[in-house]
C-alpha atoms as a PDB file:
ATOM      1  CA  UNK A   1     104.377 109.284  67.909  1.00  0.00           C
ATOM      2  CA  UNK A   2     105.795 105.725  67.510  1.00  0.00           C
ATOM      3  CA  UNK A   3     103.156 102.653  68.523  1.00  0.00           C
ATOM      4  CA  UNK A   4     104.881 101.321  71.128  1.00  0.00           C
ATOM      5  CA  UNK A   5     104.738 105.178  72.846  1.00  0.00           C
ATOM      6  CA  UNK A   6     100.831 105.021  72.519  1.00  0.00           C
ATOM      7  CA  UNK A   7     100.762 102.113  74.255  1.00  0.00           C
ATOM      8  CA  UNK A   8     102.767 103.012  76.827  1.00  0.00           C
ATOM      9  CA  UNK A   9     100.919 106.550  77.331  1.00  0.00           C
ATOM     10  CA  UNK A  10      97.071 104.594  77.446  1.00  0.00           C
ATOM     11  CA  UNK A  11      98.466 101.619  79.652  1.00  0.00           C
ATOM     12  CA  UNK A  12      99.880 104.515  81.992  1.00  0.00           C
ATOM     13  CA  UNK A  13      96.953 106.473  82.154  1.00  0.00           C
ATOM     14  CA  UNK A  14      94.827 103.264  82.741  1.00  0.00           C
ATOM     15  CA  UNK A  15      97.056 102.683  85.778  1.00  0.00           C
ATOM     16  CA  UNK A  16      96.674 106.427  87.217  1.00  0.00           C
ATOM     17  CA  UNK A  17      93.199 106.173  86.698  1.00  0.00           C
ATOM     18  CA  UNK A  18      92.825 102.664  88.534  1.00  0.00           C
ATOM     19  CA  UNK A  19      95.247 104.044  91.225  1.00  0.00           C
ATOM     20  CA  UNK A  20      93.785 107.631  91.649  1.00  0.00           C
ATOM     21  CA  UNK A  21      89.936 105.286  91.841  1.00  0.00           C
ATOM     22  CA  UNK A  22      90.657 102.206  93.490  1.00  0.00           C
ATOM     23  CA  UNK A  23      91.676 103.614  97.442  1.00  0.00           C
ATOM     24  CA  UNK A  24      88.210 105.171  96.181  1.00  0.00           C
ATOM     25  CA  UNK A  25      86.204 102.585  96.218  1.00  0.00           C
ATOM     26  CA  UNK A  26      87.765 100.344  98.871  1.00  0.00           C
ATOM     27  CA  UNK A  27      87.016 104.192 100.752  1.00  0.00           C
ATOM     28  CA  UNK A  28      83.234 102.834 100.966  1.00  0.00           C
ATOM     29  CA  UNK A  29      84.294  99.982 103.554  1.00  0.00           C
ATOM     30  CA  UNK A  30      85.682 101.519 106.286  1.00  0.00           C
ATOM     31  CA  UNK A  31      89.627 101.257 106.929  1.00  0.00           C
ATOM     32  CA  UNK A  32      90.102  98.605 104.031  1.00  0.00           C
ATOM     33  CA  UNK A  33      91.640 101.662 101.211  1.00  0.00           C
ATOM     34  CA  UNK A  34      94.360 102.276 104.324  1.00  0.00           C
ATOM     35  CA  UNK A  35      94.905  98.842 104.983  1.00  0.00           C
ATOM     36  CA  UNK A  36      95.316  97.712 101.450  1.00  0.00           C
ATOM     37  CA  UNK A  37      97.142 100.750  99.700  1.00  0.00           C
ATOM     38  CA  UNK A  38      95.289  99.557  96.656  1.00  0.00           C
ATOM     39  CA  UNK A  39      97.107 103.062  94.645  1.00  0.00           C
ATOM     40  CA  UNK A  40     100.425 101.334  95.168  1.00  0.00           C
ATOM     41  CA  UNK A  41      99.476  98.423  92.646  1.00  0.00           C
ATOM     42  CA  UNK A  42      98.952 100.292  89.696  1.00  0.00           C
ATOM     43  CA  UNK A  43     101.912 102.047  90.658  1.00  0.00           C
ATOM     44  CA  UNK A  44     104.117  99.032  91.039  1.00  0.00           C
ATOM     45  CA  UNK A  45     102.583  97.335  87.506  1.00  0.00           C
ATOM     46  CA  UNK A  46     103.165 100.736  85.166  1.00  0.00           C
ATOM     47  CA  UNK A  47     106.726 100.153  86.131  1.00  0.00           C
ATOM     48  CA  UNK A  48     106.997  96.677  85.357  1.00  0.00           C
ATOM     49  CA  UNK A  49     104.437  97.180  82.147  1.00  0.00           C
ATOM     50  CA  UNK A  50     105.827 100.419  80.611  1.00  0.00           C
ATOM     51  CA  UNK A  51     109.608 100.803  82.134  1.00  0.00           C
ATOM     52  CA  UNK A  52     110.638 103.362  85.108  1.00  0.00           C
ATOM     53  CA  UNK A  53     110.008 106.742  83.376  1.00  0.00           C
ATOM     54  CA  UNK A  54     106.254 105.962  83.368  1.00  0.00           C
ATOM     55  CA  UNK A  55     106.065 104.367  86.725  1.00  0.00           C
ATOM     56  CA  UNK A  56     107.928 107.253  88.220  1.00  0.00           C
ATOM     57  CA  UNK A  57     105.582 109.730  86.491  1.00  0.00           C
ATOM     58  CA  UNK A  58     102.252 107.957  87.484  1.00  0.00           C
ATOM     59  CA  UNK A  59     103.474 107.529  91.222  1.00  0.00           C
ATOM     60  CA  UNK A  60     104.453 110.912  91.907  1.00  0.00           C
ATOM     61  CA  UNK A  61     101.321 112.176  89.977  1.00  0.00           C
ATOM     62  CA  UNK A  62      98.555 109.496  91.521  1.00  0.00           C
ATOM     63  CA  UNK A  63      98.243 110.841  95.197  1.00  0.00           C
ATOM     64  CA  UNK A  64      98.991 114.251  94.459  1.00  0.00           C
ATOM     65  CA  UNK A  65      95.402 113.879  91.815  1.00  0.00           C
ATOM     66  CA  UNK A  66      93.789 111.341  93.798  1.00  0.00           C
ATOM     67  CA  UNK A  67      94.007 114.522  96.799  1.00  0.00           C
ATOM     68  CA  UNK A  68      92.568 117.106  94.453  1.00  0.00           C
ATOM     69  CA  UNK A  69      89.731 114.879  92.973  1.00  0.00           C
ATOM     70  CA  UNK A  70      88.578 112.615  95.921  1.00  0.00           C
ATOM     71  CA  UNK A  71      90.295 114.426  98.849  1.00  0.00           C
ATOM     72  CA  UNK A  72      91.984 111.753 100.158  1.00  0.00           C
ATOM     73  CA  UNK A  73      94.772 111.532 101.085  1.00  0.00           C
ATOM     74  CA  UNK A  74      95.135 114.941 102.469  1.00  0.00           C
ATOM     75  CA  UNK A  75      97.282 117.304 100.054  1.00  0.00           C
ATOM     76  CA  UNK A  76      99.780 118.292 102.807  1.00  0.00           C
ATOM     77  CA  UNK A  77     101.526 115.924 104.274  1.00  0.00           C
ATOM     78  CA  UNK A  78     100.326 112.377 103.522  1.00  0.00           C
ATOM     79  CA  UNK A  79      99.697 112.733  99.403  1.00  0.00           C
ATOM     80  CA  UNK A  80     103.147 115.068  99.166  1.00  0.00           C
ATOM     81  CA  UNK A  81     105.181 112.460 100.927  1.00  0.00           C
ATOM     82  CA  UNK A  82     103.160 109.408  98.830  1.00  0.00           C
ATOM     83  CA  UNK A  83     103.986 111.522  95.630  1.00  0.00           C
ATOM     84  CA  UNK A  84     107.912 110.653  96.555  1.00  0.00           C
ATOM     85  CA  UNK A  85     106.999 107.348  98.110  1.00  0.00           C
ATOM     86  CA  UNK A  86     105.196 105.581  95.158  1.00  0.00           C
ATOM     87  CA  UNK A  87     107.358 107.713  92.511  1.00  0.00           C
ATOM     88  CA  UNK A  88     110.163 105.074  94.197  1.00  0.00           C
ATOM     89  CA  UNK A  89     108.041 102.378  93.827  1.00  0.00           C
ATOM     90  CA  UNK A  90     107.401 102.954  89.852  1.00  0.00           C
ATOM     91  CA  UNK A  91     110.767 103.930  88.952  1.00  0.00           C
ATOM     92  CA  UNK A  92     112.660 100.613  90.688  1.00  0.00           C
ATOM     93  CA  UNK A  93     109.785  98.312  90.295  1.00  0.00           C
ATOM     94  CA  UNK A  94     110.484  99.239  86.447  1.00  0.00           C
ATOM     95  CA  UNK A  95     114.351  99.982  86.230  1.00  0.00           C
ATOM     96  CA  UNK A  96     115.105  96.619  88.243  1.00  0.00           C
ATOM     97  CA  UNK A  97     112.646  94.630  86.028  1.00  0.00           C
ATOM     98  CA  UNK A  98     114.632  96.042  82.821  1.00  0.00           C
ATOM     99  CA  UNK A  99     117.884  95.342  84.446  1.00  0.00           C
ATOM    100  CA  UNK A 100     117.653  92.078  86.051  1.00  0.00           C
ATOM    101  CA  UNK A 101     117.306  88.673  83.877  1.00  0.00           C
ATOM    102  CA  UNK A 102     114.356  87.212  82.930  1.00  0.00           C
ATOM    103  CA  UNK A 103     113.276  84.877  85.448  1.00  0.00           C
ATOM    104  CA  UNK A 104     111.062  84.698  87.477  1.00  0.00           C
ATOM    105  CA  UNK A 105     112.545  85.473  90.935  1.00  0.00           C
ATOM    106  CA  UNK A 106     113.905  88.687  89.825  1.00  0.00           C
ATOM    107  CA  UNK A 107     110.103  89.919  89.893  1.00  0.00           C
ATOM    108  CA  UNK A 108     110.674  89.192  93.238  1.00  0.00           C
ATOM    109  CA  UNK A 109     113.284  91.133  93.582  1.00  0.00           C
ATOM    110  CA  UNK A 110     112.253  94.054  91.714  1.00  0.00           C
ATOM    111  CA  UNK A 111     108.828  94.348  94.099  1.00  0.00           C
ATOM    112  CA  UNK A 112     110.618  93.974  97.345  1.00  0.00           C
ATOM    113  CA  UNK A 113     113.374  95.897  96.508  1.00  0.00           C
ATOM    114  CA  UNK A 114     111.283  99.187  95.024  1.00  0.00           C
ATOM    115  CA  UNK A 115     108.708  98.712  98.195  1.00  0.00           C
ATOM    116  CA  UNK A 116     111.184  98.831 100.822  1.00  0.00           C
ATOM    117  CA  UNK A 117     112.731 101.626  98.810  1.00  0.00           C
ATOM    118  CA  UNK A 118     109.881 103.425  98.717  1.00  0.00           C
ATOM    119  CA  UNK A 119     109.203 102.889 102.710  1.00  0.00           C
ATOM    120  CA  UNK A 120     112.739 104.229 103.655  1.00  0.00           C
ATOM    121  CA  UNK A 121     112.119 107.156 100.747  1.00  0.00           C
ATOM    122  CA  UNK A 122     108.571 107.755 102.358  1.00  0.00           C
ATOM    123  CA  UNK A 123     110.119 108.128 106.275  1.00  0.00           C
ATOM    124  CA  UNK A 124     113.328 110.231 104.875  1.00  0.00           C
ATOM    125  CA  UNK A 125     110.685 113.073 103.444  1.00  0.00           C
ATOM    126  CA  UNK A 126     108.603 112.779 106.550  1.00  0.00           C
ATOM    127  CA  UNK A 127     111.917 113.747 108.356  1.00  0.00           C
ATOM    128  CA  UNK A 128     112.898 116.366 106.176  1.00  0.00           C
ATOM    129  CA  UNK A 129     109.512 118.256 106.131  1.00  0.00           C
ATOM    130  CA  UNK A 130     110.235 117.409 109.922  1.00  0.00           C
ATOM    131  CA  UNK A 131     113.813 118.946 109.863  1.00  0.00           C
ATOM    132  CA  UNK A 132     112.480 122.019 107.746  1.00  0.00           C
ATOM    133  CA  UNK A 133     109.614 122.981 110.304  1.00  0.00           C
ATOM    134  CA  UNK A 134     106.769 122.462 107.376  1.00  0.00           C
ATOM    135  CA  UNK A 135     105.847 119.359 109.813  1.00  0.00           C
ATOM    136  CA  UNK A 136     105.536 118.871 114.296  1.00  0.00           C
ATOM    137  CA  UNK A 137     106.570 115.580 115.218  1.00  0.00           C
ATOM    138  CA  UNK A 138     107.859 114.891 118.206  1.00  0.00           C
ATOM    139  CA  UNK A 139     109.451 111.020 119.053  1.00  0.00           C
ATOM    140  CA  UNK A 140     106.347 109.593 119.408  1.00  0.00           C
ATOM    141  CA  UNK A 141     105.414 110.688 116.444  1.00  0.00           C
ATOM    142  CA  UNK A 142     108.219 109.730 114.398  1.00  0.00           C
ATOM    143  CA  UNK A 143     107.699 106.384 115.712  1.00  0.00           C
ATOM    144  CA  UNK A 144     104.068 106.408 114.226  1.00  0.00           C
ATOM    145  CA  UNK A 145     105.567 107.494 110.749  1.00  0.00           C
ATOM    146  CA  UNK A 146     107.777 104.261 110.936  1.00  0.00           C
ATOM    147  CA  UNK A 147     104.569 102.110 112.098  1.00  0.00           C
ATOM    148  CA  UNK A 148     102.313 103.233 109.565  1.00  0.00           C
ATOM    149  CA  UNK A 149     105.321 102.929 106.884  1.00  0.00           C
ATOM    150  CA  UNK A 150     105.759  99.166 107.873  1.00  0.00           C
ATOM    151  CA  UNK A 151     103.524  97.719 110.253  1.00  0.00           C
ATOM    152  CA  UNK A 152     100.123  98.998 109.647  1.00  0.00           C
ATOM    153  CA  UNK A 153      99.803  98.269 106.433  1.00  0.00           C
ATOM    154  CA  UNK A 154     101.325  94.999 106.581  1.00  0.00           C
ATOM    155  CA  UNK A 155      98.246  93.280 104.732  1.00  0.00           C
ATOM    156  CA  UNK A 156      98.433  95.897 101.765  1.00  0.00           C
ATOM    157  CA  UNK A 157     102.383  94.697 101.530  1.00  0.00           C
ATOM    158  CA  UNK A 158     101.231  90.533 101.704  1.00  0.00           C
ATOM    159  CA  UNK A 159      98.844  91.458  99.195  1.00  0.00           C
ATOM    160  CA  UNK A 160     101.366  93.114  96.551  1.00  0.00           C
ATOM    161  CA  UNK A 161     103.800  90.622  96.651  1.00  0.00           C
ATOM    162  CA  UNK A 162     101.212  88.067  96.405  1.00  0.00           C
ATOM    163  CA  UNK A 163      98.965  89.831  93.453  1.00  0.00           C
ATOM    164  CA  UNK A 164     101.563  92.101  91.560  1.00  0.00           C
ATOM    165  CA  UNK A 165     104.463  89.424  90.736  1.00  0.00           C
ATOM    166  CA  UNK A 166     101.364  87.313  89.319  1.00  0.00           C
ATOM    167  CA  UNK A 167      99.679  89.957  87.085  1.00  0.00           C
ATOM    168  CA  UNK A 168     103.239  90.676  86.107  1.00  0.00           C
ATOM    169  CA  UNK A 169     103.589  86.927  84.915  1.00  0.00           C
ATOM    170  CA  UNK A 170     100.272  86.919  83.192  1.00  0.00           C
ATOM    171  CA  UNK A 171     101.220  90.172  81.393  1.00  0.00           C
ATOM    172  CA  UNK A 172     104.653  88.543  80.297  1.00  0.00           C
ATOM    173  CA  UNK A 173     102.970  85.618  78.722  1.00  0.00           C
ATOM    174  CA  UNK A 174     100.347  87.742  76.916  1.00  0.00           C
ATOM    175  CA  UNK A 175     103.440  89.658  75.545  1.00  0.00           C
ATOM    176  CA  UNK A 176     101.605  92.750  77.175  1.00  0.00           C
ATOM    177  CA  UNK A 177     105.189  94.415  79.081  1.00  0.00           C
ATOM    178  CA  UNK A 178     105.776  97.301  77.371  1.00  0.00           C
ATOM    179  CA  UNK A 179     109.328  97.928  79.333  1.00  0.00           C
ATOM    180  CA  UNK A 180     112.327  96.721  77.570  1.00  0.00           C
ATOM    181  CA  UNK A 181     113.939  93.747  79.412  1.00  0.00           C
ATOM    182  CA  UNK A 182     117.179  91.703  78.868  1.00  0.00           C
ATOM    183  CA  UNK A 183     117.047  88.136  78.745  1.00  0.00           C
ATOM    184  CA  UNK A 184     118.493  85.388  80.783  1.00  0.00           C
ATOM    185  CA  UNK A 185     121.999  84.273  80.277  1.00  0.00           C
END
């Protein structure tokens, strides 16, 4: 196994680990961990630190093992619909970053862009557990999927596109971004 594939397999388990333990510990203060989605960060970073295979592996595997080891979230529906959710957010938040130039706006771009992604993926597999019977919702209830997709954890979303795109730029300059990345023309 090539060095550069090493790297990429410890810096994406560090990042399932921190997002499988982080909702974990912000768990202790009551109704921060669901405010904060603190598992979507590490999510979000493996993509932009080791490319969109690895950030689509580590999402769709963090809430799926943070369920079986802590319990939370709940295996069926809220980690299985997560699993899809952040597995969006890992693969874009990656493939963009690879794909756009290298400046600094396109981290921007890359974190909005794979977040609302992953909010439109995250109410489509609501609706088709919905549409298969595996889930009851009525209206109301499908307008509380859309609220807690967007509106409830609006301070988790401030603080990703405040805190990722400036880890991101701190792991650029210590030459730590593992994902391949063409440059600015």
């Amino acid at each position: 196994m090539s060095s550069l594939k090493v790297r990429k397999l410890t810096y994406a388990a560090l990042l399932l680990a921190l997002a499988v333990m982080m909702p974990r510990v912000a768990g202790l203060i009551p109704d921060i961990g669901k405010t904060l989605n603190l598992m979507h960060i590490p999510v979000l970073l493996c993509g932009f630190l080791c490319g969109w295979s690895w950030g689509l592996v580590v999402g769709f595997t963090a809430p799926l093992l943070s369920s079986l080891l802590n319990g939370m979230p709940g295996i069926f529906p809220d980690a299985t619909v997560m699993a899809f959710e952040l597995a969006t957010y890992g693969a874009l938040s990656g493939l963009l970053y690879m794909l756009l130039p290298k400046k600094k706006w396109s981290i921007y771009v890359s974190l909005i862009v794979a977040m609302l992604a992953g909010r439109i993926v995250y109410g489509i597999v609501y609706l088709l557990l919905t549409s298969l019977g595996l889930v009851k919702i009525n209206d109301a209830l499908l307008a509380f999927v859309w609220v807690r997709a967007f509106a409830k954890p609006v301070l988790g979303i401030i603080l990703q596109i405040v805190l990722v795109p400036l880890l991101v730029m701190v792991l650029e300059r210590g030459r730590l971004i593992l994902n391949n990345r063409r440059t600015a023309k």
